[in-house]
Every structure is written in structure tokens, then in C-alpha cells.
Protein backbone atom coordinates (compact mmCIF):
# COMPACT_ATOMS: atom_id res chain seq x y z
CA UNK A 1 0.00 0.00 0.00
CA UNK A 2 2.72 2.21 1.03
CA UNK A 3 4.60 1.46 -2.43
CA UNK A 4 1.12 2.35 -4.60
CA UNK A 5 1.24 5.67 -2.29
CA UNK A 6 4.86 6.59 -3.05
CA UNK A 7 4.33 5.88 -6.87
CA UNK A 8 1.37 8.11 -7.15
CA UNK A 9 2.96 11.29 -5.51
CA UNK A 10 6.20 10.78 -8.05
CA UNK A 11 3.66 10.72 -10.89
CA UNK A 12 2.99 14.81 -10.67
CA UNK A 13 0.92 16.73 -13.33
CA UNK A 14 3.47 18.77 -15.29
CA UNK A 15 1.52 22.47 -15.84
CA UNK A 16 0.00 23.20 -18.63
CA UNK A 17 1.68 24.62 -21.78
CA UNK A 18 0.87 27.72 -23.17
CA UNK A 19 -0.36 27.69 -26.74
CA UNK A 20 3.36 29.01 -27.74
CA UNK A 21 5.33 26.50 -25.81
CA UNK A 22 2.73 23.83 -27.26
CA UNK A 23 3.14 25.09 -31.03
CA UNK A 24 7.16 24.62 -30.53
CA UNK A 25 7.29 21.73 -29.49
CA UNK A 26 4.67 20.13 -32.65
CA UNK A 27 6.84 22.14 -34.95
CA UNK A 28 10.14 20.77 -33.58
CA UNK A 29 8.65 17.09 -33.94
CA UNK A 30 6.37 17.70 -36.73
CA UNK A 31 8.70 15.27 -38.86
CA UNK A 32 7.82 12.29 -36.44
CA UNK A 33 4.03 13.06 -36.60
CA UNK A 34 4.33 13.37 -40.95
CA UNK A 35 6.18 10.24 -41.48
CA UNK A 36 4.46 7.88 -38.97
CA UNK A 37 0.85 9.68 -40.21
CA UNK A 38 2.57 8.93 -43.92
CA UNK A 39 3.42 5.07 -43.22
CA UNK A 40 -0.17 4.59 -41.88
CA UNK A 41 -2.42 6.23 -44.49
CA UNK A 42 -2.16 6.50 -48.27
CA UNK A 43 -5.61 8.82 -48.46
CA UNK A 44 -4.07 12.44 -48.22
CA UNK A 45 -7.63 13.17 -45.90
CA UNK A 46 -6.87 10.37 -43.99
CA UNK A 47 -3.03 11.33 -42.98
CA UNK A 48 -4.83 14.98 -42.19
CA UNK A 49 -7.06 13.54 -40.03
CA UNK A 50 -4.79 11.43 -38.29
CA UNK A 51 -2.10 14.43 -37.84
CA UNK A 52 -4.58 15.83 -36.28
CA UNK A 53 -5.23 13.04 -34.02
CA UNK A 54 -2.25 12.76 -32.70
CA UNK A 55 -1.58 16.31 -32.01
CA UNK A 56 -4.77 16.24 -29.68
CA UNK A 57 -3.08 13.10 -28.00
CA UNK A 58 -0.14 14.86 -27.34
CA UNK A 59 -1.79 17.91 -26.42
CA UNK A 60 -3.60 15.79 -23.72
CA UNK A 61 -1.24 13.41 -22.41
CA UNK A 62 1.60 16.46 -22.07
CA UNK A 63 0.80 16.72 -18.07
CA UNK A 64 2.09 12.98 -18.39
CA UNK A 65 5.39 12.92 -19.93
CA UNK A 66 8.11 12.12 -17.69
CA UNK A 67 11.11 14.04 -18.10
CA UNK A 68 13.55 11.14 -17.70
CA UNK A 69 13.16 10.39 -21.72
CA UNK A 70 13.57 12.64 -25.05
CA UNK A 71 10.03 14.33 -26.06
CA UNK A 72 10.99 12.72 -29.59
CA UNK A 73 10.89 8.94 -27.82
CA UNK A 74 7.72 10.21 -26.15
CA UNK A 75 5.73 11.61 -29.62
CA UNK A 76 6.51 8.63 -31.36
CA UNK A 77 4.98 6.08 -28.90
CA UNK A 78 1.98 9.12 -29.10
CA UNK A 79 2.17 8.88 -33.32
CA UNK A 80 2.31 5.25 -33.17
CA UNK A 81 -0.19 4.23 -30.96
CA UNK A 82 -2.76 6.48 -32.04
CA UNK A 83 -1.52 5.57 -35.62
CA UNK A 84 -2.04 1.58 -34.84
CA UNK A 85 -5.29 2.54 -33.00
CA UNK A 86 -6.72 4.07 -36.49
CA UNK A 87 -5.27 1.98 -38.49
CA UNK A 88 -7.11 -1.06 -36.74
CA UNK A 89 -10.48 1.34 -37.09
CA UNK A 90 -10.06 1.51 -40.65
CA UNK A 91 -9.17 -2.15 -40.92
CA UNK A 92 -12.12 -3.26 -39.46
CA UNK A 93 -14.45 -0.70 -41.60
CA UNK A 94 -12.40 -1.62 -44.88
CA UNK A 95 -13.46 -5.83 -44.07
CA UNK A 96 -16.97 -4.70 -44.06
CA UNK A 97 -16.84 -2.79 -47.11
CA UNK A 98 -16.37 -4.30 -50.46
CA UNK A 99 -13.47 -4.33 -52.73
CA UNK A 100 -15.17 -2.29 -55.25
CA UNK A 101 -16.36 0.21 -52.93
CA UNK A 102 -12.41 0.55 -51.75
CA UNK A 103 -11.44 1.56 -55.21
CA UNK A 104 -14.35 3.76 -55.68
CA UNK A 105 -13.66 5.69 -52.06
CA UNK A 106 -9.80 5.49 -52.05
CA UNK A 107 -7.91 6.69 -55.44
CA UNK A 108 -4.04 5.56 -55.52
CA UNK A 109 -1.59 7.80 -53.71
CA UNK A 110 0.39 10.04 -55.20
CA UNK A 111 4.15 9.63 -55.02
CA UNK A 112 6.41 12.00 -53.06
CA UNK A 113 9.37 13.80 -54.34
CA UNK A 114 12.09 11.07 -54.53
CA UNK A 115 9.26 8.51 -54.30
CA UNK A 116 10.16 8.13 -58.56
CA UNK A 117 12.72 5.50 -57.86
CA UNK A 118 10.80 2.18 -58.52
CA UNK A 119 12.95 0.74 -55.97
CA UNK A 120 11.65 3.17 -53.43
CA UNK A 121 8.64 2.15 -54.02
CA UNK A 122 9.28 -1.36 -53.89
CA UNK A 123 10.56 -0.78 -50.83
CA UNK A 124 8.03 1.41 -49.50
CA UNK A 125 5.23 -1.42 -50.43
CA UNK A 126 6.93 -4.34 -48.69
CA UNK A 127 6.91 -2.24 -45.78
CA UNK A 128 3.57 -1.53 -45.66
CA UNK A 129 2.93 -4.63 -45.95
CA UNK A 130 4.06 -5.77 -42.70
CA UNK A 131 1.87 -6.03 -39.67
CA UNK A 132 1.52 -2.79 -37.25
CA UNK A 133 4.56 -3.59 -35.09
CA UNK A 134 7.06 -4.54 -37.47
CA UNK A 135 5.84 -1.60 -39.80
CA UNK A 136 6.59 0.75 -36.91
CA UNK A 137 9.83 -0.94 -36.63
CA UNK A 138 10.98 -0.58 -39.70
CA UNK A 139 9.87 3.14 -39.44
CA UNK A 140 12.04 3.85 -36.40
CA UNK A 141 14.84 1.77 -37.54
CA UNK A 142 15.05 3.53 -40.98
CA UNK A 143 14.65 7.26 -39.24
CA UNK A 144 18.10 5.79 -37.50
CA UNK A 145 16.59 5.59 -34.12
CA UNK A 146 19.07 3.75 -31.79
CA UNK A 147 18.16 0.58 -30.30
CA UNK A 148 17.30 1.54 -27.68
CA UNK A 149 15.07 4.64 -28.03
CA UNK A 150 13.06 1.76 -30.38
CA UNK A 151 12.42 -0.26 -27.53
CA UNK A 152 11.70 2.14 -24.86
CA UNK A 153 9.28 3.85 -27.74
CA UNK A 154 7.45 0.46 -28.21
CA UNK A 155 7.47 -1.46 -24.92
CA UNK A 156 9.99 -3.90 -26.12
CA UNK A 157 13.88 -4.68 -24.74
CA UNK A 158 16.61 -3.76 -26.96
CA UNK A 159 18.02 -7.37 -27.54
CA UNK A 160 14.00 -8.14 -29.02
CA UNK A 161 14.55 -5.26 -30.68
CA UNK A 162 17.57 -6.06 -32.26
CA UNK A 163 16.83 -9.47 -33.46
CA UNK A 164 13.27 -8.49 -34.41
CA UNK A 165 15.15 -5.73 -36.96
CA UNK A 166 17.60 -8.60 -37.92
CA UNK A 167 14.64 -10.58 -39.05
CA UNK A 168 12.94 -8.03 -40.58
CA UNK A 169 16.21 -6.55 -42.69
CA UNK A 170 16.13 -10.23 -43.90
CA UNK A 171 12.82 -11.20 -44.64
CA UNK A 172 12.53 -7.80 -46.54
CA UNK A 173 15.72 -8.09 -48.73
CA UNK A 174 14.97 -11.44 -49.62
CA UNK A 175 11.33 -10.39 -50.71
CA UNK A 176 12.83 -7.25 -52.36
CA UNK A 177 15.64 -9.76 -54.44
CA UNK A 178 12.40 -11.38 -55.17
CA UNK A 179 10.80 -8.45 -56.90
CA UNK A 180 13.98 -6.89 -58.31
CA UNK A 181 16.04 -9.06 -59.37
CA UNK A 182 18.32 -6.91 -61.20
């Protein structure tokens, strides 16, 4: 009991920010909050919609963030949770709808600036391809996130980390070989 008491008073409410302190700190990690919104929608609406979402996340969960880690390790559990979260929505709506109806509602997404390279693209596809957690492991391994920041980002310990990535680096060169085999 006395432990549960102890916890709770180190947990303190940070104060609020003010709407300037708030805007600074989106714009210094609006990169983290593009890409992951990027990697989990192809709809340009969509990736609005979910930027949005997870700027109201971190807007509300700010009294919570514990000083001990970088506010970059902290957004992108935000981004990717509340990414994950809407990508399961949409998941679950898309299975109910039918194919046809996912053409008609969703035209193809236009490429990027150095998105041109067919191998980009390649690359880009067997990405999203994977399933939510390796997806956001690839994301945070290709952004050159260390170890470590991965795994305190996503709940996991650097050695699962490490071998997950391992796997991963394999399973997508072999499928890329596969594609490309120039």
C-alpha cells in the first residue's frame, strides 16, 4: 500500500503549456508526426485527419510525460499508438466494405518527391505490408533511431529489438531480391 502511495505522488501533473510553448514543441517534432501519419495512411484526408489526431493526443497526455526520456521517444509512442489505434479502425471498416467500394472511395496515392525511384517504391510497399509492429519498426529503424530509443518507444527490450530488426532486414531483402532481381 505504502509502495502504490509513493508511486502516485512521483507521478505529478506537469503544468500546462501555453499555446506558444505547445506550437514549438509540434513544430520541432512535426517530422515524427508526418512520417508515422505517412506510413499509416495513403488517403491524403486520412493522414490529415490522423495528424490531427495525434496532435490532440499529445496535447492531452503532455501533463504525463516524464522528463527522464527525449520528447521525440515520447511523440513517437503518441504517433504510433494512435496511428495503430486508427489503423485497426479503418481495418475493421475496410473488411466490411467491399473491394469495389475501396477503389471507388480510395484513389491511388500520389508519389512523393524522390518517391520516382521504382525501388523506393518497392521498398516502401513491402513495408507496408508488414503487420503494425514490425511496420513501426521498420519506421524507427530507418529514421536511425538507436536501439534503444526503439524499444523504450514500443514497450519492447533492446536485444528483441535487435533481433526483431535482424529478421525483418532479412525477410525484406529477400522479398525485395524477389521483386527486383536486377
Amino acid at each position: 500500500m505504502r509502495q502504490q502511495v509513493i508511486a502516485s505522488s512521483e507521478t505529478k501533473m506537469r503544468p500546462p503549456l501555453t499555446d506558444d510553448q505547445f506550437s514549438a514543441l509540434i513544430d520541432e517534432h512535426k517530422g515524427i508526426i508526418y512520417k508515422i501519419a505517412h506510413s499509416y495512411c495513403r488517403n491524403a484526408e486520412d493522414r490529415k485527419d490522423l495528424i490531427q489526431e495525434i496532435i490532440v493526443h499529445v496535447w492531452k497526455s503532455h501533463g504525463r510525460y516524464d522528463p527522464r526520456f527525449k520528447q521525440s521517444t515520447w511523440i513517437y509512442r503518441i504517433a504510433l499508438n494512435v496511428a495503430i489505434s486508427a489503423y485497426r479502425r479503418e481495418k475493421r471498416r475496410s473488411e466490411r466494405t467491399s473491394p469495389l467500394e475501396e477503389i471507388i472511395i480510395e484513389p491511388a496515392a500520389k508519389q512523393g518527391p524522390g518517391e520516382t525511384d521504382p525501388k523506393i517504391v518497392t521498398l516502401h510497399r513491402l513495408i507496408d505490408q508488414l503487420d503494425e509492429l514490425n511496420r513501426a519498426l521498420m519506421i524507427l529503424y530507418l529514421d536511425d533511431n538507436s536501439y534503444r530509443d526503439i524499444a523504450g518507444i514500443l514497450g519492447l527490450t533492446e536485444t528483441n529489438v535487435a533481433t526483431k530488426i535482424n529478421r525483418l532486414k532479412l525477410k525484406i531483402k529477400e522479398q525485395f531480391n524477389q521483386t527486383n532481381p536486377d
